[in-house]
Structure formats: structure tokens, C-alpha cells
C-alpha atoms as a PDB file:
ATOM      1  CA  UNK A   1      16.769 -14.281  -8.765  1.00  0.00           C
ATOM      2  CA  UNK A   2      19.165 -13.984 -11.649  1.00  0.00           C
ATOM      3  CA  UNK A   3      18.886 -16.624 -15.089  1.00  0.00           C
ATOM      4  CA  UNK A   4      20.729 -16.728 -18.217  1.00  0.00           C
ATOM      5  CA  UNK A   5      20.400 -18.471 -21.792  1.00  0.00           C
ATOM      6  CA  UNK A   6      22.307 -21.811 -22.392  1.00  0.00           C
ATOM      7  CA  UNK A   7      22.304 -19.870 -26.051  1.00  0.00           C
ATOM      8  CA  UNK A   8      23.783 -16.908 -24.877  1.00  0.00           C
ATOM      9  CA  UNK A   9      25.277 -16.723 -21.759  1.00  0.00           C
ATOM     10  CA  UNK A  10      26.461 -13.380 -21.654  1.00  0.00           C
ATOM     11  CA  UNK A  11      22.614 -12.326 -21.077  1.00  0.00           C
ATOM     12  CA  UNK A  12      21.328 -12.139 -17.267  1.00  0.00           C
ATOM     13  CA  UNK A  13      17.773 -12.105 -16.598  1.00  0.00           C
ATOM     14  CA  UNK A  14      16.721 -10.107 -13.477  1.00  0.00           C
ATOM     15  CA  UNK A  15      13.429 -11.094 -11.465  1.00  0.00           C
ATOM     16  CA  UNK A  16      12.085 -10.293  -8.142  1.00  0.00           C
ATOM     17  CA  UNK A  17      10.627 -13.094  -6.249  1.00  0.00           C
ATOM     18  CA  UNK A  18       7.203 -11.850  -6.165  1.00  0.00           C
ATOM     19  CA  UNK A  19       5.597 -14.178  -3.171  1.00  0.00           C
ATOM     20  CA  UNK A  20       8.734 -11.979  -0.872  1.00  0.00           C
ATOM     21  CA  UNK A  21       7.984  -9.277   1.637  1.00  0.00           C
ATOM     22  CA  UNK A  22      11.316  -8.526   3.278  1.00  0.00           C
ATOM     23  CA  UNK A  23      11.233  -5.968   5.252  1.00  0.00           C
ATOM     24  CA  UNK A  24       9.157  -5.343   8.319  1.00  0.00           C
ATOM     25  CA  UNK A  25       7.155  -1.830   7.752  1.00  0.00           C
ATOM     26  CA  UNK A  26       6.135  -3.761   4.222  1.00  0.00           C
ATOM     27  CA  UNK A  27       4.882  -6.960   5.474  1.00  0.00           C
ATOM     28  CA  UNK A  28       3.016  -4.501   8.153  1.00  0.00           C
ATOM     29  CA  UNK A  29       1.116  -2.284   5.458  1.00  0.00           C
ATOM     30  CA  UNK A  30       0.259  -5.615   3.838  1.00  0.00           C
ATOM     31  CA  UNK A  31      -1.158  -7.426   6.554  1.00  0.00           C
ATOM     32  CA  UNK A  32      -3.319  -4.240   7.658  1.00  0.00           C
ATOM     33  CA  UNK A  33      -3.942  -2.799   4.367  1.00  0.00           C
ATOM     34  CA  UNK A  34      -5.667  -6.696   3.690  1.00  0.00           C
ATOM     35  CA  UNK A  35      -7.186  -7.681   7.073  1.00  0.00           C
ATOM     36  CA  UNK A  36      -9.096  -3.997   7.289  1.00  0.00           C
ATOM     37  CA  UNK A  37     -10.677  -4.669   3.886  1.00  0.00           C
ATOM     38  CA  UNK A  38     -11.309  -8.375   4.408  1.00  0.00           C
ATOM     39  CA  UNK A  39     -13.385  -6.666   7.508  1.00  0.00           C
ATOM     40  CA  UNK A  40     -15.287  -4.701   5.829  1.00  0.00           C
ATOM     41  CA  UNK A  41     -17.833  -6.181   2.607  1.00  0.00           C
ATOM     42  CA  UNK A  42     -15.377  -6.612   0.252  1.00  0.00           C
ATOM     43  CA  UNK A  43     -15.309  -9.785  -1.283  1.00  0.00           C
ATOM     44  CA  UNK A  44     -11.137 -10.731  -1.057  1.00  0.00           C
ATOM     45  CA  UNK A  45     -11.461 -14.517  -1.694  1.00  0.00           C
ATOM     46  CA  UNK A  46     -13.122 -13.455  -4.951  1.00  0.00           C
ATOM     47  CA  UNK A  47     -11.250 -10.993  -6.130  1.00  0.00           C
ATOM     48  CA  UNK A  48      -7.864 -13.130  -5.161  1.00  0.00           C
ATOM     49  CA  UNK A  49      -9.501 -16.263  -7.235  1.00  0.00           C
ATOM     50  CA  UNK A  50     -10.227 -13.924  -9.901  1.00  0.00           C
ATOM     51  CA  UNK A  51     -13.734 -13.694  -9.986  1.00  0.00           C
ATOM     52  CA  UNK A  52     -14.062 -10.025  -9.419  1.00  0.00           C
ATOM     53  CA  UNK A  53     -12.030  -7.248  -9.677  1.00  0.00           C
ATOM     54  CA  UNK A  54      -9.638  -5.600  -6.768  1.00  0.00           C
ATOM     55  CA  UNK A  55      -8.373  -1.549  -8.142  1.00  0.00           C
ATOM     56  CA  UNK A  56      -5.220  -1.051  -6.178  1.00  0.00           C
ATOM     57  CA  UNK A  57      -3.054   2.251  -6.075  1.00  0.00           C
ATOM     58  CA  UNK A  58       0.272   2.302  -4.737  1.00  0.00           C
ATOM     59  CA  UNK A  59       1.981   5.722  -3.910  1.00  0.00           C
ATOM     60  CA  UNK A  60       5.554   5.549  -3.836  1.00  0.00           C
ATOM     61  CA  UNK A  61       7.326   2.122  -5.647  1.00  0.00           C
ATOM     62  CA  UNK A  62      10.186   1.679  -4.160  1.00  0.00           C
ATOM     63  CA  UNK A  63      11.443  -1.345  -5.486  1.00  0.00           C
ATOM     64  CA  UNK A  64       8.182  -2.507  -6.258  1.00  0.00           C
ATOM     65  CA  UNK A  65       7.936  -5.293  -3.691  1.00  0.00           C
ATOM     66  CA  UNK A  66       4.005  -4.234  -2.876  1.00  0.00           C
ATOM     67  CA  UNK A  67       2.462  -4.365  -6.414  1.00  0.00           C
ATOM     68  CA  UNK A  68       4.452  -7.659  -7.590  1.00  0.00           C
ATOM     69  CA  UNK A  69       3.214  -9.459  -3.957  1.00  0.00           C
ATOM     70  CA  UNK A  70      -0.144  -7.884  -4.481  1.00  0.00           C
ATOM     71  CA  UNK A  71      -0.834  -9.200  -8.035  1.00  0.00           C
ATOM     72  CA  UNK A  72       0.481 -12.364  -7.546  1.00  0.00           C
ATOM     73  CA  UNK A  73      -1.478 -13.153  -4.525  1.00  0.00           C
ATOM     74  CA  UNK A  74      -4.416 -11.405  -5.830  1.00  0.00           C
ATOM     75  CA  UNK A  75      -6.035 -12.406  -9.754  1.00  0.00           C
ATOM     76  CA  UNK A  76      -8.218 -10.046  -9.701  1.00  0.00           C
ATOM     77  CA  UNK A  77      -6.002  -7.514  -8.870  1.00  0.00           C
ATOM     78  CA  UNK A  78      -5.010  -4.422 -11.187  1.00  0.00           C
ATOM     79  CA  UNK A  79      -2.558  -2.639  -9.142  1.00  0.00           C
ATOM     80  CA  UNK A  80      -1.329   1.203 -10.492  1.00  0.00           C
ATOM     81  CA  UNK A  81       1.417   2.712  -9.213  1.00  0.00           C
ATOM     82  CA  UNK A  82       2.798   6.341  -9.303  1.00  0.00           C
ATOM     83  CA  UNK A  83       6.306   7.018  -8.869  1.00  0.00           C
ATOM     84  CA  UNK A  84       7.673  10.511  -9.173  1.00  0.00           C
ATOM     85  CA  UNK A  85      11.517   9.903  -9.551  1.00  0.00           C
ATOM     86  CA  UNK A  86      12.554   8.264 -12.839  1.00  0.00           C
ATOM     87  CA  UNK A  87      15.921   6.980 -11.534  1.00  0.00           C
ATOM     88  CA  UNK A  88      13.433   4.661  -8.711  1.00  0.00           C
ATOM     89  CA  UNK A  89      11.604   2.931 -11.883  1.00  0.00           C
ATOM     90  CA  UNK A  90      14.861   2.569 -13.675  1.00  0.00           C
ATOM     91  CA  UNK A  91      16.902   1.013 -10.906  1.00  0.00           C
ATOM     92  CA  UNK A  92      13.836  -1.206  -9.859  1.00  0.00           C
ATOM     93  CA  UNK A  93      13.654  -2.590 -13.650  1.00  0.00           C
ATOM     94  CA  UNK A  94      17.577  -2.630 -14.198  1.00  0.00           C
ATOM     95  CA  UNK A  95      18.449  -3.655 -10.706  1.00  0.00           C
ATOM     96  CA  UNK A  96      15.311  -5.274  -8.835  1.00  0.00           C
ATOM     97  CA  UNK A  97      14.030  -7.270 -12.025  1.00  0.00           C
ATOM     98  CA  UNK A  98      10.647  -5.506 -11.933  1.00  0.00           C
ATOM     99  CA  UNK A  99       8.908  -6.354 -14.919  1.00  0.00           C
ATOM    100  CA  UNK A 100       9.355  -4.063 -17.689  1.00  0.00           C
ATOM    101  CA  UNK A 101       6.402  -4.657 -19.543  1.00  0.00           C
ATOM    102  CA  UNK A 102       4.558  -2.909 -16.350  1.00  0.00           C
ATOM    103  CA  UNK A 103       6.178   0.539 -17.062  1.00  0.00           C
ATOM    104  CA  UNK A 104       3.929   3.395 -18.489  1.00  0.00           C
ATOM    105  CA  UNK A 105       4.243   5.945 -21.066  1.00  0.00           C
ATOM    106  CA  UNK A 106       3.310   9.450 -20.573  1.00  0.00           C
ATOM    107  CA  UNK A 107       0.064   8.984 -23.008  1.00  0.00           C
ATOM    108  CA  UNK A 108      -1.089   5.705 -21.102  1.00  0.00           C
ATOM    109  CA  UNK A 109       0.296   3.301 -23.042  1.00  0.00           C
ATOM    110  CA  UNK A 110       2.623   0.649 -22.303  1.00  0.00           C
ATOM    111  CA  UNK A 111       6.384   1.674 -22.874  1.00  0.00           C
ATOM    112  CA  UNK A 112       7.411  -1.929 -24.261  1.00  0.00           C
ATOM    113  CA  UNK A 113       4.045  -2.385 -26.648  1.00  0.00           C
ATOM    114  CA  UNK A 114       4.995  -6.330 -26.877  1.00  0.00           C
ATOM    115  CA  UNK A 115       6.082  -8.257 -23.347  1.00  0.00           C
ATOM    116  CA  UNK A 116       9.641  -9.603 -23.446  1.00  0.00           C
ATOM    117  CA  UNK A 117       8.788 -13.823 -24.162  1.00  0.00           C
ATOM    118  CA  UNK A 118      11.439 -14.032 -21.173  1.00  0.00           C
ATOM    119  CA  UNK A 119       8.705 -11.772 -19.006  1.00  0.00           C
ATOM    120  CA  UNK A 120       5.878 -14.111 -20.239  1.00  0.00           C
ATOM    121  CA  UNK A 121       7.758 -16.645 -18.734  1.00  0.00           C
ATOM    122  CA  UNK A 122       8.695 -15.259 -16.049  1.00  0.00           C
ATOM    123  CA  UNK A 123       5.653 -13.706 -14.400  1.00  0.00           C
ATOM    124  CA  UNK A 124       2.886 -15.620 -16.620  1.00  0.00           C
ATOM    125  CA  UNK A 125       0.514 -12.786 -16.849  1.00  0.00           C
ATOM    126  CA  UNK A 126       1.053 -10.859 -13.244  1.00  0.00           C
ATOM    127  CA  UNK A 127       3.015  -8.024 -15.510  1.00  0.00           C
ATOM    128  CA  UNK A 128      -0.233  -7.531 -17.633  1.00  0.00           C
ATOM    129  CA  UNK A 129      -2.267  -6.566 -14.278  1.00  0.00           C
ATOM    130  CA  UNK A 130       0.921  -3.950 -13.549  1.00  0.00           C
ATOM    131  CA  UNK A 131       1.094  -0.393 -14.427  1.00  0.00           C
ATOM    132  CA  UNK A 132       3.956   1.740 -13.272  1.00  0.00           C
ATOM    133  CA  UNK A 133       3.578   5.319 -13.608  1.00  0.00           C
ATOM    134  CA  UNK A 134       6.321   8.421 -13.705  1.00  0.00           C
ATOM    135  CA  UNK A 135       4.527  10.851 -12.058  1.00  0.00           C
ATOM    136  CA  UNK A 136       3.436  12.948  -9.152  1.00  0.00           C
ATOM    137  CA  UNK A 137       0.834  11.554  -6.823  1.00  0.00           C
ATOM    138  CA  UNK A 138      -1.116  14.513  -7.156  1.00  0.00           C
ATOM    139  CA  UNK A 139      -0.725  15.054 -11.022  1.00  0.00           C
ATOM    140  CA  UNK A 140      -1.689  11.487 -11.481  1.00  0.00           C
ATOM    141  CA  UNK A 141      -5.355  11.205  -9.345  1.00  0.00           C
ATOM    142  CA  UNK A 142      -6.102  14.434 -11.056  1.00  0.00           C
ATOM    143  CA  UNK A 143      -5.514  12.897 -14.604  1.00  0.00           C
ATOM    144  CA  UNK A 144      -7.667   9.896 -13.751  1.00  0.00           C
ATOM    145  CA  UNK A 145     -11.024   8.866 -12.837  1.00  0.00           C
ATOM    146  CA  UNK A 146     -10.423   5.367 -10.892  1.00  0.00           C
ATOM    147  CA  UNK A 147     -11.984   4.301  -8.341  1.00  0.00           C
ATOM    148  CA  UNK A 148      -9.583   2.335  -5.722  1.00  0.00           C
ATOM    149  CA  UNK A 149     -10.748  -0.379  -3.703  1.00  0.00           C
ATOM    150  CA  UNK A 150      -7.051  -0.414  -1.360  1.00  0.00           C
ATOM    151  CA  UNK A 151      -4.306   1.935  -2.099  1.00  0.00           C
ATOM    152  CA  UNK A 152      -1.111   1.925  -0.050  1.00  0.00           C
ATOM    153  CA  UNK A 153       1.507   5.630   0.559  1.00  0.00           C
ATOM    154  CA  UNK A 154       5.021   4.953   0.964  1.00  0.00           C
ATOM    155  CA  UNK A 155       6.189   8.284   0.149  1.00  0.00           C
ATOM    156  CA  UNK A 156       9.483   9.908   1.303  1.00  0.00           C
ATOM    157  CA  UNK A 157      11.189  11.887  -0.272  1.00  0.00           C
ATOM    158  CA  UNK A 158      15.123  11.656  -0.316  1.00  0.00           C
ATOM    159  CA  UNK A 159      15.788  13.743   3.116  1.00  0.00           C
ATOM    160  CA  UNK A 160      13.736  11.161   4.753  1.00  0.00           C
ATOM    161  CA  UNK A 161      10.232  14.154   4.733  1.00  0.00           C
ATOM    162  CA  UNK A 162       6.683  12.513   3.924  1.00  0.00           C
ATOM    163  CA  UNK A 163       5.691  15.490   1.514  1.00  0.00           C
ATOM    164  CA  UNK A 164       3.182  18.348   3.067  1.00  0.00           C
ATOM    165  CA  UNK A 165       1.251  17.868   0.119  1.00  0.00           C
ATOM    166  CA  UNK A 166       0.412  14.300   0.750  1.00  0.00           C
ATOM    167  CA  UNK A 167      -1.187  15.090   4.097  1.00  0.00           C
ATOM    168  CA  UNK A 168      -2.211  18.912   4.082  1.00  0.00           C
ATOM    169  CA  UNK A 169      -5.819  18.539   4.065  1.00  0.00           C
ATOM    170  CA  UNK A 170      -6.928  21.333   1.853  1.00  0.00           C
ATOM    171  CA  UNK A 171      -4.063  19.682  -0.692  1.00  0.00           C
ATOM    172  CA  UNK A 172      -5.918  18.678  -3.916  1.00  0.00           C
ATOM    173  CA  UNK A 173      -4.388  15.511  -3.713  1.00  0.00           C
ATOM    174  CA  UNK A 174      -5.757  14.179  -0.360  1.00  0.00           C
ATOM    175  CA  UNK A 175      -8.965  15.141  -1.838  1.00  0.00           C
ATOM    176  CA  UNK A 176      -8.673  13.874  -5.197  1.00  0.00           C
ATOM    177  CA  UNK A 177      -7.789  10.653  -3.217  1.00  0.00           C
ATOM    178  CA  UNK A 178     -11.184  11.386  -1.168  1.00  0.00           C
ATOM    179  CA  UNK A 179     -13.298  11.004  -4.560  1.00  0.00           C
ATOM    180  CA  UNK A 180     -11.431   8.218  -5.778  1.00  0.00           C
ATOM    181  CA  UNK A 181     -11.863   5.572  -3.078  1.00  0.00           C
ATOM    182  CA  UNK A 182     -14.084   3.313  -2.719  1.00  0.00           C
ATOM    183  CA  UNK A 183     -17.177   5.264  -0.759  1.00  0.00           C
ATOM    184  CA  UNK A 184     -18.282   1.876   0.644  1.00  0.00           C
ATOM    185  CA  UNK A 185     -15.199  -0.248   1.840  1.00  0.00           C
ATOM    186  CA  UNK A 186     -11.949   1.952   0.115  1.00  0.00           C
ATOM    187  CA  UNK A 187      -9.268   1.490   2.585  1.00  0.00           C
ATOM    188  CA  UNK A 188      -5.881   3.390   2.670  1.00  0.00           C
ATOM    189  CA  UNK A 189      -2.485   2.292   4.116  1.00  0.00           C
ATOM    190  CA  UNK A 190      -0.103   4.917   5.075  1.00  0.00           C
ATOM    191  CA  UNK A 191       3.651   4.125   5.981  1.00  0.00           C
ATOM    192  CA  UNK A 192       4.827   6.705   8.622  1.00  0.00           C
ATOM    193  CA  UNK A 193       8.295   7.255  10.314  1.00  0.00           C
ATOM    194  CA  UNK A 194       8.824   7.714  13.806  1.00  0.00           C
ATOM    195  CA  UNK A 195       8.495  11.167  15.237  1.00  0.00           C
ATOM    196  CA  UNK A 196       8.372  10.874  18.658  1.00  0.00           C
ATOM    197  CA  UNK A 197      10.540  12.919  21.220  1.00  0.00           C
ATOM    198  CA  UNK A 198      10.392  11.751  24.289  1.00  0.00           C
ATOM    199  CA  UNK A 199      12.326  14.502  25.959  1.00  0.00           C
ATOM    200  CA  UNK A 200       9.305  16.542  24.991  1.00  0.00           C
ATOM    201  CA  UNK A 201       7.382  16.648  28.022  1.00  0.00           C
ATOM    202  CA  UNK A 202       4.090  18.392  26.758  1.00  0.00           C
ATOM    203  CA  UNK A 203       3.670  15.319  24.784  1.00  0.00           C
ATOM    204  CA  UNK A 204       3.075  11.579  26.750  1.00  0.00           C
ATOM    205  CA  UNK A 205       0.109   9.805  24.743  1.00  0.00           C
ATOM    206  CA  UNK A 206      -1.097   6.808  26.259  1.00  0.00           C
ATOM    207  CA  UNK A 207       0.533   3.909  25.002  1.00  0.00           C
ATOM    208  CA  UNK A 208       3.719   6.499  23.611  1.00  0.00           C
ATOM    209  CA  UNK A 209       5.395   3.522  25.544  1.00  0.00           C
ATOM    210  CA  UNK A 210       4.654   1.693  22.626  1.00  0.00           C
ATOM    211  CA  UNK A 211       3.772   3.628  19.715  1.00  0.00           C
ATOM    212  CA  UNK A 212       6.435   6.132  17.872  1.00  0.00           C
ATOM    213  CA  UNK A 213       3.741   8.548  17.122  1.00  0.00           C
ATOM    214  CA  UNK A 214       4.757  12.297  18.204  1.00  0.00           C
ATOM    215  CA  UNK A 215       3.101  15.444  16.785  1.00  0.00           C
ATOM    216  CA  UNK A 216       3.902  15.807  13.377  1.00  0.00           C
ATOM    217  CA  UNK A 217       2.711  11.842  12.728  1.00  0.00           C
ATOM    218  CA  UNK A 218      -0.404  12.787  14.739  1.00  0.00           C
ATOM    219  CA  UNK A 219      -1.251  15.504  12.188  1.00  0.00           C
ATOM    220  CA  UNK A 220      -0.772  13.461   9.443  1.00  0.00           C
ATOM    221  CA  UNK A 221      -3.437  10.904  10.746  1.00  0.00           C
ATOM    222  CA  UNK A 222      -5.651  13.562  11.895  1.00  0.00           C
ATOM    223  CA  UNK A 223      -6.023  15.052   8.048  1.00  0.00           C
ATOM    224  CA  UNK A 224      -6.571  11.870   6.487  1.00  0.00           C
ATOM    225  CA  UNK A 225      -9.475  10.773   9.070  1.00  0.00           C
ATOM    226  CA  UNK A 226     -10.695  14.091   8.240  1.00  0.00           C
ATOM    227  CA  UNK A 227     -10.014  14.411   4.644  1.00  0.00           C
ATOM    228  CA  UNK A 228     -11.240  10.888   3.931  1.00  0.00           C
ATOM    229  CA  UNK A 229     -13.775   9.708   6.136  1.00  0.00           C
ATOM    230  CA  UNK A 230     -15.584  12.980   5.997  1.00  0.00           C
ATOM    231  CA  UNK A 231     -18.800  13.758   3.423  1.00  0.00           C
ATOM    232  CA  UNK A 232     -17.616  11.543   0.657  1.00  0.00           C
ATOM    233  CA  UNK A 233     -17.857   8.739   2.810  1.00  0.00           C
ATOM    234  CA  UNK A 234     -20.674   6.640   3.063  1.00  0.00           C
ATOM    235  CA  UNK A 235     -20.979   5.577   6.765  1.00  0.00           C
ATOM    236  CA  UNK A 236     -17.982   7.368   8.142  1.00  0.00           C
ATOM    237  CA  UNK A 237     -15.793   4.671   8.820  1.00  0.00           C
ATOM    238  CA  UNK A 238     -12.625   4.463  10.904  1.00  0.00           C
ATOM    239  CA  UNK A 239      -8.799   5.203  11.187  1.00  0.00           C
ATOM    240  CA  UNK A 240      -6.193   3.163  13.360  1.00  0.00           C
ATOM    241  CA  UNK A 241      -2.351   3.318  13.556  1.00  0.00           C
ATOM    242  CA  UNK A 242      -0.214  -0.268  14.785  1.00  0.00           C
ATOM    243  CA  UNK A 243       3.409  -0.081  15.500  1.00  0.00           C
ATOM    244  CA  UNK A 244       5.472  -2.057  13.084  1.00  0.00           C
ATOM    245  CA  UNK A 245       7.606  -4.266  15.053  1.00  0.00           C
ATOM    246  CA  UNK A 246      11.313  -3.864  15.697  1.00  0.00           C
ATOM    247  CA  UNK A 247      11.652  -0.596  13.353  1.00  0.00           C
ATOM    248  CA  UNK A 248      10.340   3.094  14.194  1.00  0.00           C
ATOM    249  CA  UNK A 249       7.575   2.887  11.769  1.00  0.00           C
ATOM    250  CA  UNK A 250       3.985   3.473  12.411  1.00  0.00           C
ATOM    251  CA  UNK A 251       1.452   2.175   9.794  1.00  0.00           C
ATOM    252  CA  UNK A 252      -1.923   4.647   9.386  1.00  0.00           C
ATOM    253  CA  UNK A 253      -5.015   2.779   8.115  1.00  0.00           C
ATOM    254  CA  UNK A 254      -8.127   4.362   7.376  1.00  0.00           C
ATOM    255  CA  UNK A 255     -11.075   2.593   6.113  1.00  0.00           C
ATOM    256  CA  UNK A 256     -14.670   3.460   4.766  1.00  0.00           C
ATOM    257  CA  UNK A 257     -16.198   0.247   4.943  1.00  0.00           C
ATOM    258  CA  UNK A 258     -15.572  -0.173   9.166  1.00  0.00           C
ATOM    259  CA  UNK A 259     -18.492   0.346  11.563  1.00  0.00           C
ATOM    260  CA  UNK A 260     -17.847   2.709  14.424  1.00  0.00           C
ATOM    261  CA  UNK A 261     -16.485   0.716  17.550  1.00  0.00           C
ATOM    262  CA  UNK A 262     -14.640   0.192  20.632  1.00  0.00           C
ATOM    263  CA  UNK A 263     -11.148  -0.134  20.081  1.00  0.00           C
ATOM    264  CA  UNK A 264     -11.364  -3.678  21.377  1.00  0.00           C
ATOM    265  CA  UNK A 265     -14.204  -4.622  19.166  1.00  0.00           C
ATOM    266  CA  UNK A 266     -12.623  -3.648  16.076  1.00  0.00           C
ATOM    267  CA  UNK A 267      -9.075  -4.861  16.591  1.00  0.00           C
ATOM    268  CA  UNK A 268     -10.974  -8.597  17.098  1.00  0.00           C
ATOM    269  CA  UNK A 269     -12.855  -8.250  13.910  1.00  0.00           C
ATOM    270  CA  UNK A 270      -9.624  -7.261  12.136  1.00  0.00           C
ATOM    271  CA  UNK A 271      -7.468  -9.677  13.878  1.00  0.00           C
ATOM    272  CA  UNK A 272     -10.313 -12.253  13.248  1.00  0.00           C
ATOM    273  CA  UNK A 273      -9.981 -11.981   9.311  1.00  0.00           C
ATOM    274  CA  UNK A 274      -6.052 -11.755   9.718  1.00  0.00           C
ATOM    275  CA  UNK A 275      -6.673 -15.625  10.120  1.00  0.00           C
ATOM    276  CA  UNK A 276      -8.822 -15.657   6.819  1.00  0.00           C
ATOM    277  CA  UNK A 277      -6.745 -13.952   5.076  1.00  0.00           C
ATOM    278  CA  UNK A 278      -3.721 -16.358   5.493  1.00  0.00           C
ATOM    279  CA  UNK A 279      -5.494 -18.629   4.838  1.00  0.00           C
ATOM    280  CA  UNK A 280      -6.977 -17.664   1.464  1.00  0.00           C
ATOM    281  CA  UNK A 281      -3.771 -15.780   0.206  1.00  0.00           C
ATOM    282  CA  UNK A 282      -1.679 -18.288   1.827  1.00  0.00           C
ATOM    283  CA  UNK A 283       0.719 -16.154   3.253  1.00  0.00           C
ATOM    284  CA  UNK A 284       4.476 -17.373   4.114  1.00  0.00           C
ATOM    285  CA  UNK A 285       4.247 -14.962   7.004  1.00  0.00           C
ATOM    286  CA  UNK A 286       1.861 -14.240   9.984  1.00  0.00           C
ATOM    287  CA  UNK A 287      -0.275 -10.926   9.258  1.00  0.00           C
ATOM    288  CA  UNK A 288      -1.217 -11.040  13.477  1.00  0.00           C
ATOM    289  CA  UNK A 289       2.331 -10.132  14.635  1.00  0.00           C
ATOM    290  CA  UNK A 290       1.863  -6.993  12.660  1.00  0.00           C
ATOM    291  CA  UNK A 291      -1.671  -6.394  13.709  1.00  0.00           C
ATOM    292  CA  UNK A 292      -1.352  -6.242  17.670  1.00  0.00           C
ATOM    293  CA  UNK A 293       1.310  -4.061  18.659  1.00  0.00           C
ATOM    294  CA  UNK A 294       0.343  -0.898  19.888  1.00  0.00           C
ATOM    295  CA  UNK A 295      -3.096  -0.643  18.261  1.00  0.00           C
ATOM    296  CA  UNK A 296      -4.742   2.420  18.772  1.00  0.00           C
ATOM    297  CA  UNK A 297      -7.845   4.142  16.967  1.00  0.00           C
ATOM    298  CA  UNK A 298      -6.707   7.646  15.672  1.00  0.00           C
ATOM    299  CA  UNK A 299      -8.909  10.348  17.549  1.00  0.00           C
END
């Protein structure tokens, strides 16, 4: 959305409509991301009315279409983000309208120390409950000590390559991510692309029908199940992938706060508080439609 001064027409104001989730793979790593948690005993319809807090970590901003939707669904919500490439903050403030108020200094301070009175306007307090970040993933869990109720990856780099170092599981960051979430309900939301071959014959997963999840995508779930739902988790917990409809994505969710299950059993209880959560964030889009395809616990 674009908006000018009657005073001074020359000057364009930039803003991102923050209730929008365009595109598919988002609305996907949403709808998971805030069904698993609802699942577990996290209390979402506080935390979204503002009477208790919500910690939220987003790796990878993009233009920034998961924070904005996430605080201004969610009061309680204080949502970090860490982005490592300085031209991705600067187009999504420039070009996107992102808040600028949100954007970080190295020391931890705020870049713009007094919000724009256009912001105020604008976003009426969602920019205070932003902070966007210039830095590594791994750089930045290392230099804090937050503890993350929900924290969503959307990570590639610029060939299109989800970094080694986010999924290697003896990489500090995976377990720097393991001490900072939540050991009771923490819940992490992982966008992957498509790796499946299927000339590959050695590889035919039930359900590959369905699922784009070849090898390489399978390791990546396999070392955050281990990585995060090993010793620093309080009851274990459990990881599932769904298949983002009508793009090659896969979204990876693992959660502390779910009970051990059958697959059926736990994709009712999530698909269950899909419902609730609609309801309570009011959602302009179903979260069930990007629940049921190709559900399948990660081994």
C-alpha cells in the first residue's frame, strides 16, 4: 500500500499490509507453525489477546511477511528476526514498506531511536514488538540468551542451497537453537525445497506420490528430530513434514510440547486446533488446506 502527504506530495509512504500471507509455502509454515503449538500447552488465545507473552524467532526475512502477520495477529507477540544479507533488510524497508523503526543496530539498539509519527500511524505499536537483525543465524543465538516459544527457518541462500550449517547436527547453531527453545512446548517451522528424484530408483518412500521429500530433505529432518527433541527436551516430543500445496515445498515441524502418537492421532489433534486457531486469530485463510496434504511423521 503506497500514501502520500496532501502537504507534500512528492513524499510516498511504503507499507506492507500486515493481515497478507501471499504465497503458499508462507501461509503453510503459518498454519503449522500455529496449530502444533496451539496443540501442545501453550496458551495462544492469551498470548494473541495480550495477556502473556509469545518469544518468536524468525530465520531468514525475506520480505518480512511472517513477523508483520505474526505481530499483528498476535499482542503478545515479540517476534526477532535474523537476516544475514543487508541488501534483504534494505530492499524490504525501501521496497516492501517494512517498518523501519523494527531494524537493529549492531549494539542492540534500535537504528531509528524515535519511530517515524508516519510509522506510529501506520502500524500503531506492531513495529515496537519488531526487531530485525543483520546477522548470521548462528552468530546471533550465540550472542543471546532467549528463550523461543515458535521460531520459523526460511533460509536459502542465493543459489537456491539451505546452508549445511543450519542442519548439520554437530553445527553450534542447531544446538544453540536446542537450548534456546522452549523445553516444554518450543516448536520449530522449517521451510524446505523439493528434492526428490524420481528417476532414482533406490529411493520410493511411501507416500513420495505425494510428498517432495528425497534424501537430502530427509537428512535435514532427521538432524533436527535429533538435534532438538533429544536430552534438552522435556518429554521428547515429535517431528512431522506436510506438503505445501501446488509448489515443491515441504514444511518440517518439530515440536517439544507433542505427546508421542499414531500418525492419525496427532494429525486430528493438530487439525482439531487448526479450527481454534481461525477462529481466535481470525484468519482470512483456511490453516486445514495446508495441514492435510501428505502428512507424515518424520522417522
Amino acid at each position: 500500500m503506497a500514501a502520500y502527504r496532501e502537504s507534500d506530495p512528492g513524499s510516498i509512504c511504503l507499507m506492507q499490509q500486515a493481515e497478507c500471507l501471499a504465497v503458499p509455502y508462507v501461509k503453510s509454515m503459518v498454519s503449522a507453525g500455529l496449530a502444533t503449538i496451539a496443540s501442545c500447552k501453550f496458551d495462544l488465545e492469551s498470548a494473541v489477546c495480550g495477556r502473556k507473552p509469545m518469544n518468536i524467532l524468525c530465520i531468514g526475512h525475506g520480505g518480512g511477511s511472517i513477523p508483520l502477520f505474526l505481530a499483528s495477529k498476535i499482542q503478545g507477540a515479540e517476534v526477532h528476526t535474523a537476516e544475514i544479507d543487508p541488501v534483504v533488510i534494505s530492499a524490504s524497508v525501501q521496497a516492501m514498506g517494512f517498518p523501519s523503526y523494527s531494524v537493529m543496530t549492531p549494539s542492540g539498539s534500535r537504528a531509528q531511536s524515535i519511530p517515524d509519527p508516519i510509522e506510529e500511524v501506520q502500524w500503531k505499536g506492531i513495529h515496537e514488538r519488531l526487531q530485525l537483525h543483520e546477522s548470521d543465524a548462528e552468530k546471533f543465538l550465540l550472542e543471546n540468551k532467549n528463550l523461543y516459544d515458535l521460531v520459523f527457518i526460511d533460509a536459502y541462500d542465493g543459489e537456491d542451497i539451505f546452508p549445511h550449517a543450519l542442519w548439520d547436527p554437530h553445527s553450534p547453531f542447531l544446538n544453540a537453537l536446542a537450548d534456546q527453545l522452549h523445553p516444554e512446548h518450543g516448536t520449530v517451522v522449517i521451510n524446505l525445497h523439493s528434492d526428490v528424484d524420481f528417476r532414482d530408483a533406490d529411493f520410493s518412500p511411501p507416500g513420495s506420490h505425494l510428498l517432495p521429500m528425497g534424501k537430502y530433505v530427509s537428512k535435514v529432518c532427521r538432524a533436527y528430530k535429533e538435534v532438538l527433541l533429544g536430552s534438552k527436551s522435556s518429554n521428547n516430543g515429535l517431528a512431522y513434514v506436510v506438503s505445501v500445496p501446488w509448489v515443491c515445498n515441504t514444511s518440517l515441524v518439530v515440536s517439544r510440547g507433542l505427546g508421542k502418537s499414531s500418525r492419525d492421532m496427532v494429525m486430528k489433534t493438530i487439525m482439531s486446533r487448526a479450527l481454534v486457531v481461525e477462529n481466535i486469530l481470525d484468519l482470512p485463510f483456511s490453516c486445514l488446506q495446508y495441514l492435510k496434504r501428505g502428512f507424515t511423521l518424520v522417522n
